[in-house]
Protein backbone atom coordinates (compact mmCIF):
# COMPACT_ATOMS: atom_id res chain seq x y z
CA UNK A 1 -55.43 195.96 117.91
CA UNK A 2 -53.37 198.16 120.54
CA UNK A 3 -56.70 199.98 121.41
CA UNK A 4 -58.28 195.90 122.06
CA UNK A 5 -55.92 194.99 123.98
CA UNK A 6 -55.03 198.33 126.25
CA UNK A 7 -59.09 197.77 126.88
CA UNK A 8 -58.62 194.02 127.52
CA UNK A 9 -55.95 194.80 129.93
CA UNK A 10 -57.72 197.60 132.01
CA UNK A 11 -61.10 195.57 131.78
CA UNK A 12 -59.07 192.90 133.89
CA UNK A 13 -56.93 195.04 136.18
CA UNK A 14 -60.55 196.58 136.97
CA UNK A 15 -61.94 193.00 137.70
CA UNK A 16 -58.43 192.31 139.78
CA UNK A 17 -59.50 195.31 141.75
CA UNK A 18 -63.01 194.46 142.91
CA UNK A 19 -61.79 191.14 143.68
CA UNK A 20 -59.69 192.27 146.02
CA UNK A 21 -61.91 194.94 147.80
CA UNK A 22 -64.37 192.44 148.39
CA UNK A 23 -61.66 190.46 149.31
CA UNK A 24 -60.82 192.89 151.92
CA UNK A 25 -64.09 194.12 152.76
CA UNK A 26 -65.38 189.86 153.88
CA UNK A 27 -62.25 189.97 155.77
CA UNK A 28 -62.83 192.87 157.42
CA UNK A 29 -66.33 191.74 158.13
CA UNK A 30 -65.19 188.46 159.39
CA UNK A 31 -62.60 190.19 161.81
CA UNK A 32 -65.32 193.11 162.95
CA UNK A 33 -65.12 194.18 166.39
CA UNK A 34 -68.39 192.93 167.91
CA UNK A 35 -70.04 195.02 170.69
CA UNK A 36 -70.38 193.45 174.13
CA UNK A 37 -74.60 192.97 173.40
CA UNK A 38 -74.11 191.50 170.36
CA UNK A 39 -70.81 189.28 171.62
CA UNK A 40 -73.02 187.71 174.20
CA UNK A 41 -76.53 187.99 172.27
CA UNK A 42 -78.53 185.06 172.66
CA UNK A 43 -81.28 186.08 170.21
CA UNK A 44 -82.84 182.65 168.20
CA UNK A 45 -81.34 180.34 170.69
CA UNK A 46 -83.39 177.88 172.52
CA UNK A 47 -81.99 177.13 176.32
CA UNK A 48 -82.84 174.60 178.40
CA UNK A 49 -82.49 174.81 182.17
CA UNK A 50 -82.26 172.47 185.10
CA UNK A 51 -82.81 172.59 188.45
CA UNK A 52 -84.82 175.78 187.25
CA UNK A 53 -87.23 176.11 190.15
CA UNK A 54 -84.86 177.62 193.27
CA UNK A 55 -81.52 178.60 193.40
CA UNK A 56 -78.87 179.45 190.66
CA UNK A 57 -81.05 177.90 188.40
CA UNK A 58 -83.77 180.62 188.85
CA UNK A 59 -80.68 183.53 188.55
CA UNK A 60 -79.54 181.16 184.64
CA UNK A 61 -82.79 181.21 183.54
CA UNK A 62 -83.98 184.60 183.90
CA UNK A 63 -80.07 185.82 183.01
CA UNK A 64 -80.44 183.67 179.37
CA UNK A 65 -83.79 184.90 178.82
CA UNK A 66 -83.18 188.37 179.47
CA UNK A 67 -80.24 187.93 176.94
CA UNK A 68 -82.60 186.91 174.05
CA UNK A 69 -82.77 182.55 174.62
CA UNK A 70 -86.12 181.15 174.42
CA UNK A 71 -86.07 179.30 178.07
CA UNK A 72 -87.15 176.01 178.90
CA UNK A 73 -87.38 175.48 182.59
CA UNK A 74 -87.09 171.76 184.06
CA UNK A 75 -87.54 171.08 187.71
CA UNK A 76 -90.21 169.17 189.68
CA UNK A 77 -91.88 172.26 191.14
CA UNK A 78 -94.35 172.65 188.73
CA UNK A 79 -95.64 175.72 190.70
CA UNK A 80 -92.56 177.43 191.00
CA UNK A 81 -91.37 176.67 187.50
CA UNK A 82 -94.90 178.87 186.40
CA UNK A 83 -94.47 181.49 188.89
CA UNK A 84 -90.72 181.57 187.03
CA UNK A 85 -92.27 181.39 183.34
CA UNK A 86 -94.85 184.16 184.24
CA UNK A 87 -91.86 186.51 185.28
CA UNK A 88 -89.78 185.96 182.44
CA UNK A 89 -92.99 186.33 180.04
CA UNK A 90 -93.81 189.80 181.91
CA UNK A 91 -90.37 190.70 181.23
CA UNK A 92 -90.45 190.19 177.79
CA UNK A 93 -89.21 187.26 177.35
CA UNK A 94 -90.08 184.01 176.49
CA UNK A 95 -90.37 180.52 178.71
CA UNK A 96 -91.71 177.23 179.12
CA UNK A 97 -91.78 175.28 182.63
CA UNK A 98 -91.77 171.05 182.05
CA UNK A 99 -91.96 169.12 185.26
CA UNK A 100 -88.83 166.91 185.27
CA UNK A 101 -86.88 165.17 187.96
CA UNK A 102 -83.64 164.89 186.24
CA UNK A 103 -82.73 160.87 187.46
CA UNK A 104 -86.19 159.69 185.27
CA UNK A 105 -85.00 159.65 181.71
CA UNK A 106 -88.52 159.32 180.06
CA UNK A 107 -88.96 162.42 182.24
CA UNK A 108 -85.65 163.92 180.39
CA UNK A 109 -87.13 163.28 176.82
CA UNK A 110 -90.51 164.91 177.22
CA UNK A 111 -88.24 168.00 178.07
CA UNK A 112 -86.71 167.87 174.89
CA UNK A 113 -89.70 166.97 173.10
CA UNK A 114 -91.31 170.24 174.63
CA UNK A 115 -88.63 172.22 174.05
CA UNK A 116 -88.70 171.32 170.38
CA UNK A 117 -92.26 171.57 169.84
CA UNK A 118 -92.20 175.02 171.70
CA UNK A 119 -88.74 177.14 170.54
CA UNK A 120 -87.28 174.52 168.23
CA UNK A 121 -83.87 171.96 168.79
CA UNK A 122 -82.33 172.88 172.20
CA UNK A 123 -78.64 174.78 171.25
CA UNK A 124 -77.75 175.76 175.22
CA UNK A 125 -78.53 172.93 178.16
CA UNK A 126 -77.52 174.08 181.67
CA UNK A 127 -76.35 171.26 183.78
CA UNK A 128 -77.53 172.79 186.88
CA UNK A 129 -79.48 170.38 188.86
CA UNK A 130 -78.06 169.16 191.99
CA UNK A 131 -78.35 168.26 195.51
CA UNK A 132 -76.04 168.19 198.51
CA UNK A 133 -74.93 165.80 200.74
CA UNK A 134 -75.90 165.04 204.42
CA UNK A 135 -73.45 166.25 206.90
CA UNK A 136 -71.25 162.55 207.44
CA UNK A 137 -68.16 161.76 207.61
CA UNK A 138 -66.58 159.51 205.24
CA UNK A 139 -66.85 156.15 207.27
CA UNK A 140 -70.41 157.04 207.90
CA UNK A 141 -71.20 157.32 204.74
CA UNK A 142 -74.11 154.78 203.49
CA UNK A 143 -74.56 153.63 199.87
CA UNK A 144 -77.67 154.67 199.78
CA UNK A 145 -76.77 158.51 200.18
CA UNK A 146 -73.61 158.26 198.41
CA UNK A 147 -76.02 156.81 195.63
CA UNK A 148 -78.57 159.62 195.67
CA UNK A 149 -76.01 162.43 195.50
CA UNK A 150 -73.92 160.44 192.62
CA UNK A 151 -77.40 159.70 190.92
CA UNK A 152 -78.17 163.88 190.71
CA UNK A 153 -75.18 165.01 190.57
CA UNK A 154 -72.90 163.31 187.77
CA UNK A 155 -75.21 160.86 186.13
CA UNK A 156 -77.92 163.08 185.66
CA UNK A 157 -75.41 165.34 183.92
CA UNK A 158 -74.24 162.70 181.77
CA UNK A 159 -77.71 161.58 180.51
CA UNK A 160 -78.80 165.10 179.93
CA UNK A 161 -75.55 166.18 178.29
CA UNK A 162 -75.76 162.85 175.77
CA UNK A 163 -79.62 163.63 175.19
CA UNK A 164 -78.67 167.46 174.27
CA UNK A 165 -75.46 166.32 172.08
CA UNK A 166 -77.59 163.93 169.97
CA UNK A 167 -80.15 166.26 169.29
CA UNK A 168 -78.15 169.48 168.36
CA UNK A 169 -75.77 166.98 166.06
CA UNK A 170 -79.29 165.23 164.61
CA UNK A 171 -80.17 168.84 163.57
CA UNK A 172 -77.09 170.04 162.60
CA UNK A 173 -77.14 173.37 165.12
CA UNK A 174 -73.64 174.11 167.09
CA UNK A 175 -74.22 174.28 170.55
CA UNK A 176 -73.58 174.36 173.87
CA UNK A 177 -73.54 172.33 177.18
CA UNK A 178 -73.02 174.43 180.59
CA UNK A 179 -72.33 171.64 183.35
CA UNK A 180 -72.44 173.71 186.89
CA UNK A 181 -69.81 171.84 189.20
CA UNK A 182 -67.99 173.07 192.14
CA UNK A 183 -65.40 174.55 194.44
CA UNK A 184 -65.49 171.32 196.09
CA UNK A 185 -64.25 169.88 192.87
CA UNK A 186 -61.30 171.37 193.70
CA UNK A 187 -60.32 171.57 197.49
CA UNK A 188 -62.34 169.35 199.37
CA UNK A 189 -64.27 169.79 203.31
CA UNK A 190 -64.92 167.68 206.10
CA UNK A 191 -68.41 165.64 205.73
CA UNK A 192 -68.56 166.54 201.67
CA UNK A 193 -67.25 163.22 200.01
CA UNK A 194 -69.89 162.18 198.00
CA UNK A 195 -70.76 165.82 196.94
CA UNK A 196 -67.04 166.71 196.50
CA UNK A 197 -66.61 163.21 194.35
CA UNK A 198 -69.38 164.41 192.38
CA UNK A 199 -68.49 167.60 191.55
CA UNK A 200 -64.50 166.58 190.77
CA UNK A 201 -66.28 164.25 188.49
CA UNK A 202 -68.29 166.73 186.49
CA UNK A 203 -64.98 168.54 185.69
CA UNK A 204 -63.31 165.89 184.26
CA UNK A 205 -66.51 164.56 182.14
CA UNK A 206 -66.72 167.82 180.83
CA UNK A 207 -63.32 167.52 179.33
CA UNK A 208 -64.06 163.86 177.97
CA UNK A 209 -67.05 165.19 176.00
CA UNK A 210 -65.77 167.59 174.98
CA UNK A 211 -63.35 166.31 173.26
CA UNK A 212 -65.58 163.81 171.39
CA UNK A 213 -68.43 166.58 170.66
CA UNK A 214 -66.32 169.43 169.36
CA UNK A 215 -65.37 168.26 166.15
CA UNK A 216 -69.21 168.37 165.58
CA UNK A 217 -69.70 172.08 166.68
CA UNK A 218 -71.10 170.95 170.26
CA UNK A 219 -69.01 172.72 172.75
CA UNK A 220 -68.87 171.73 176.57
CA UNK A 221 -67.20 173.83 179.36
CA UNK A 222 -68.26 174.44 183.43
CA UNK A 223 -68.91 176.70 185.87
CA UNK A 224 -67.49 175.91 189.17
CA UNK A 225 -69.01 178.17 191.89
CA UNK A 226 -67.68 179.13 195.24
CA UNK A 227 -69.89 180.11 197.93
CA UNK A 228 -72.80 181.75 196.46
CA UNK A 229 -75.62 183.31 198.73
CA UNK A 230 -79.17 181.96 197.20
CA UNK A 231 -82.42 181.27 198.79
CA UNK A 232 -81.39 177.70 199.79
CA UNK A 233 -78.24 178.93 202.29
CA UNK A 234 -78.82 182.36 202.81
CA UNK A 235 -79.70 181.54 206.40
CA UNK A 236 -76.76 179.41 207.15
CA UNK A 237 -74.51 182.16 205.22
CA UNK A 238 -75.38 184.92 206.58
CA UNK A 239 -75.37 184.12 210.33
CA UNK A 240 -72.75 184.73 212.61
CA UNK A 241 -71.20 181.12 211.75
CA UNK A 242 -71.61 181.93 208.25
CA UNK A 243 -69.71 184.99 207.93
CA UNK A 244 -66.62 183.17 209.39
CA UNK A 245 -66.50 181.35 206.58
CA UNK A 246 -65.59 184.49 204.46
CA UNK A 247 -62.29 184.04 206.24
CA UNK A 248 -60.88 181.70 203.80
CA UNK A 249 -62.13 183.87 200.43
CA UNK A 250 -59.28 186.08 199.27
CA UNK A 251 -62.24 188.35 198.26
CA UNK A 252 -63.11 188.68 201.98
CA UNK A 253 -67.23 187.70 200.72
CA UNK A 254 -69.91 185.75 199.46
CA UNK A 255 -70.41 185.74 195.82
CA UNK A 256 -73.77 186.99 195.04
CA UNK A 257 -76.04 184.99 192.19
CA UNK A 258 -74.66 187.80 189.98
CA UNK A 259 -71.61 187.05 190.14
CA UNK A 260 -71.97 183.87 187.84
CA UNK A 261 -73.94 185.97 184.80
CA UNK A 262 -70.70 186.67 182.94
CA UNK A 263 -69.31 182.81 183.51
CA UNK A 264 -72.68 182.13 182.05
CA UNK A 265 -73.20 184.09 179.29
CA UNK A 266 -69.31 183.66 177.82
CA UNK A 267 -69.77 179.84 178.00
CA UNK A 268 -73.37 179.87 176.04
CA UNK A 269 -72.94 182.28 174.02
CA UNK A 270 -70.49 183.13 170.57
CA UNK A 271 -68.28 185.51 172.85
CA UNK A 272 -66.51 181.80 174.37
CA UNK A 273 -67.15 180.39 170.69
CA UNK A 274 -63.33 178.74 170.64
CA UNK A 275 -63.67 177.42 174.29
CA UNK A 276 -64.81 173.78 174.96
CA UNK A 277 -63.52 171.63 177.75
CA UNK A 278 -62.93 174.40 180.34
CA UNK A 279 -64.09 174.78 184.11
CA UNK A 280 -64.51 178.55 184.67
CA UNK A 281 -63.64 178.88 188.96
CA UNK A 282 -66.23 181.62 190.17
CA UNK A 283 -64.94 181.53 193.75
CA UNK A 284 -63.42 184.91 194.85
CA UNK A 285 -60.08 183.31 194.93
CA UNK A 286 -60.77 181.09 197.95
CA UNK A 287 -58.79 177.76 195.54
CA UNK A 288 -55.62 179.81 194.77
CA UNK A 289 -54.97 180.29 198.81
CA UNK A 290 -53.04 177.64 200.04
CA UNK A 291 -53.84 177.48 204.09
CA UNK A 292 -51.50 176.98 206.80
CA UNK A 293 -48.94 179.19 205.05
């Protein structure tokens, strides 16, 4: 009987034992520090892209493909957007280009639909599309213009960023939205009203769905770029004009496309997993200087 029950007792100190090592050992798992490829590893995730064809949209797209995301690139450019495909495909990677103007929402769908059929349920859209605003002044402003730019620029964001929620949530994937707004958001210029409106605006939707997506594993956060040289104001940038400009950046520069593949990759990948509702400033410091001082 003694022998029983010294066996009985070992036989569940033993069992106590393992429990806890493997206790331990999913904890430690859990908590395992995560090297910087892997934190930011994109592998299995399907992106979508807009604005894909010039700019910082170009730089996103090749930046999550090169990262592992299976890239879908929307712009109306079909020739560009297979010029863009062809280099990602040569790299390795893998794309599709859809021909979408971002203000037609049938337009909007068939990019999903493609997406799907191609890589599977979208699980990163990039808010990128945009366009700026003619050079007038605020009481020069026409509806008309101050429509187009709102129409791009914070509407199309909405309707793409609703389109992308529903899906992910209908599949049950966690995702995440990347809306691209501004400096401008924050500090505003002479002749920029209906872009800086915009771009303020995409800030603060990005906290309001946010808040109503997160709960369902969709997370939603922003880039806000400063003065970035691309192909579209390299010109203006870079001339003698230009450079003054670099006055009012702490950083005394430009930021260069690159600049933003960090902002990117935190926000769509796990390595920003517990951040939703956040505007990441790329800007070189120029909002933190207050001028006249």
């Amino acid at each position: 009987m003694i022998v029983r029950a010294v066996v009985v007792m070992m036989t569940a100190m033993m069992v106590v034992v393992v429990m806890i090592v493997c206790h331990e050992g999913s904890l430690a798992k859990k908590g395992s520090v995560m090297k910087a490829a892997e934190l930011f590893d994109l592998t299995g995730q399907t992106a979508l892209v807009t604005g894909a064809s010039s700019g910082l949209g170009v730089r996103f797209a090749e930046v999550l493909a090169t990262n592992g995301a299976a890239v879908v690139l929307a712009a109306r450019r079909r020739d560009r957007l297979a010029d863009l495909q062809a280099r990602i495909e040569a790299a390795g990677g893998r794309a599709l280009g859809v021909e979408a103007d971002v203000t037609d929402r049938d337009a909007m769908r068939r990019a999903f639909d493609a997406a799907e059929k191609a890589f599977g349920t979208v699980t990163v859209l990039v808010n990128n599309a945009g366009v700026a605003q003619g050079p007038q002044r605020a009481i020069d402003l026409d509806e008309a213009e101050w429509r187009r730019v709102l129409d791009t620029n914070l509407d199309a964001v909405f309707a793409w960023a609703r389109e992308g929620a529903r899906r992910m949530i209908a599949a049950g994937k966690r995702g995440s939205i990347v809306n691209i707004a501004s400096v401008l958001g924050f500090g505003v210029a002479k002749g920029t009203l209906a872009y800086a409106v915009s771009k303020a605006a995409v800030a603060h939707f990005t906290k309001a769905f946010a808040l109503e997506t997160a709960f369902k594993g969709v997370r939603v956060n922003a880039i806000a770029p400063g003065w970035i040289i691309t192909e579209i104001n390299r010109d203006y940038l870079t001339s003698e004009k230009g450079q003054g400009m670099t006055r009012d950046i702490p950083m005394a520069r430009f930021g260069e496309e690159r600049d933003l593949d960090g902002a990117l990759l935190l926000l769509a990948s796990d390595a920003g997993r517990y951040m939703t509702g956040a505007t990441v400033l790329v800007d070189g410091g120029q909002v933190v200087q207050l001028h006249g001082a």
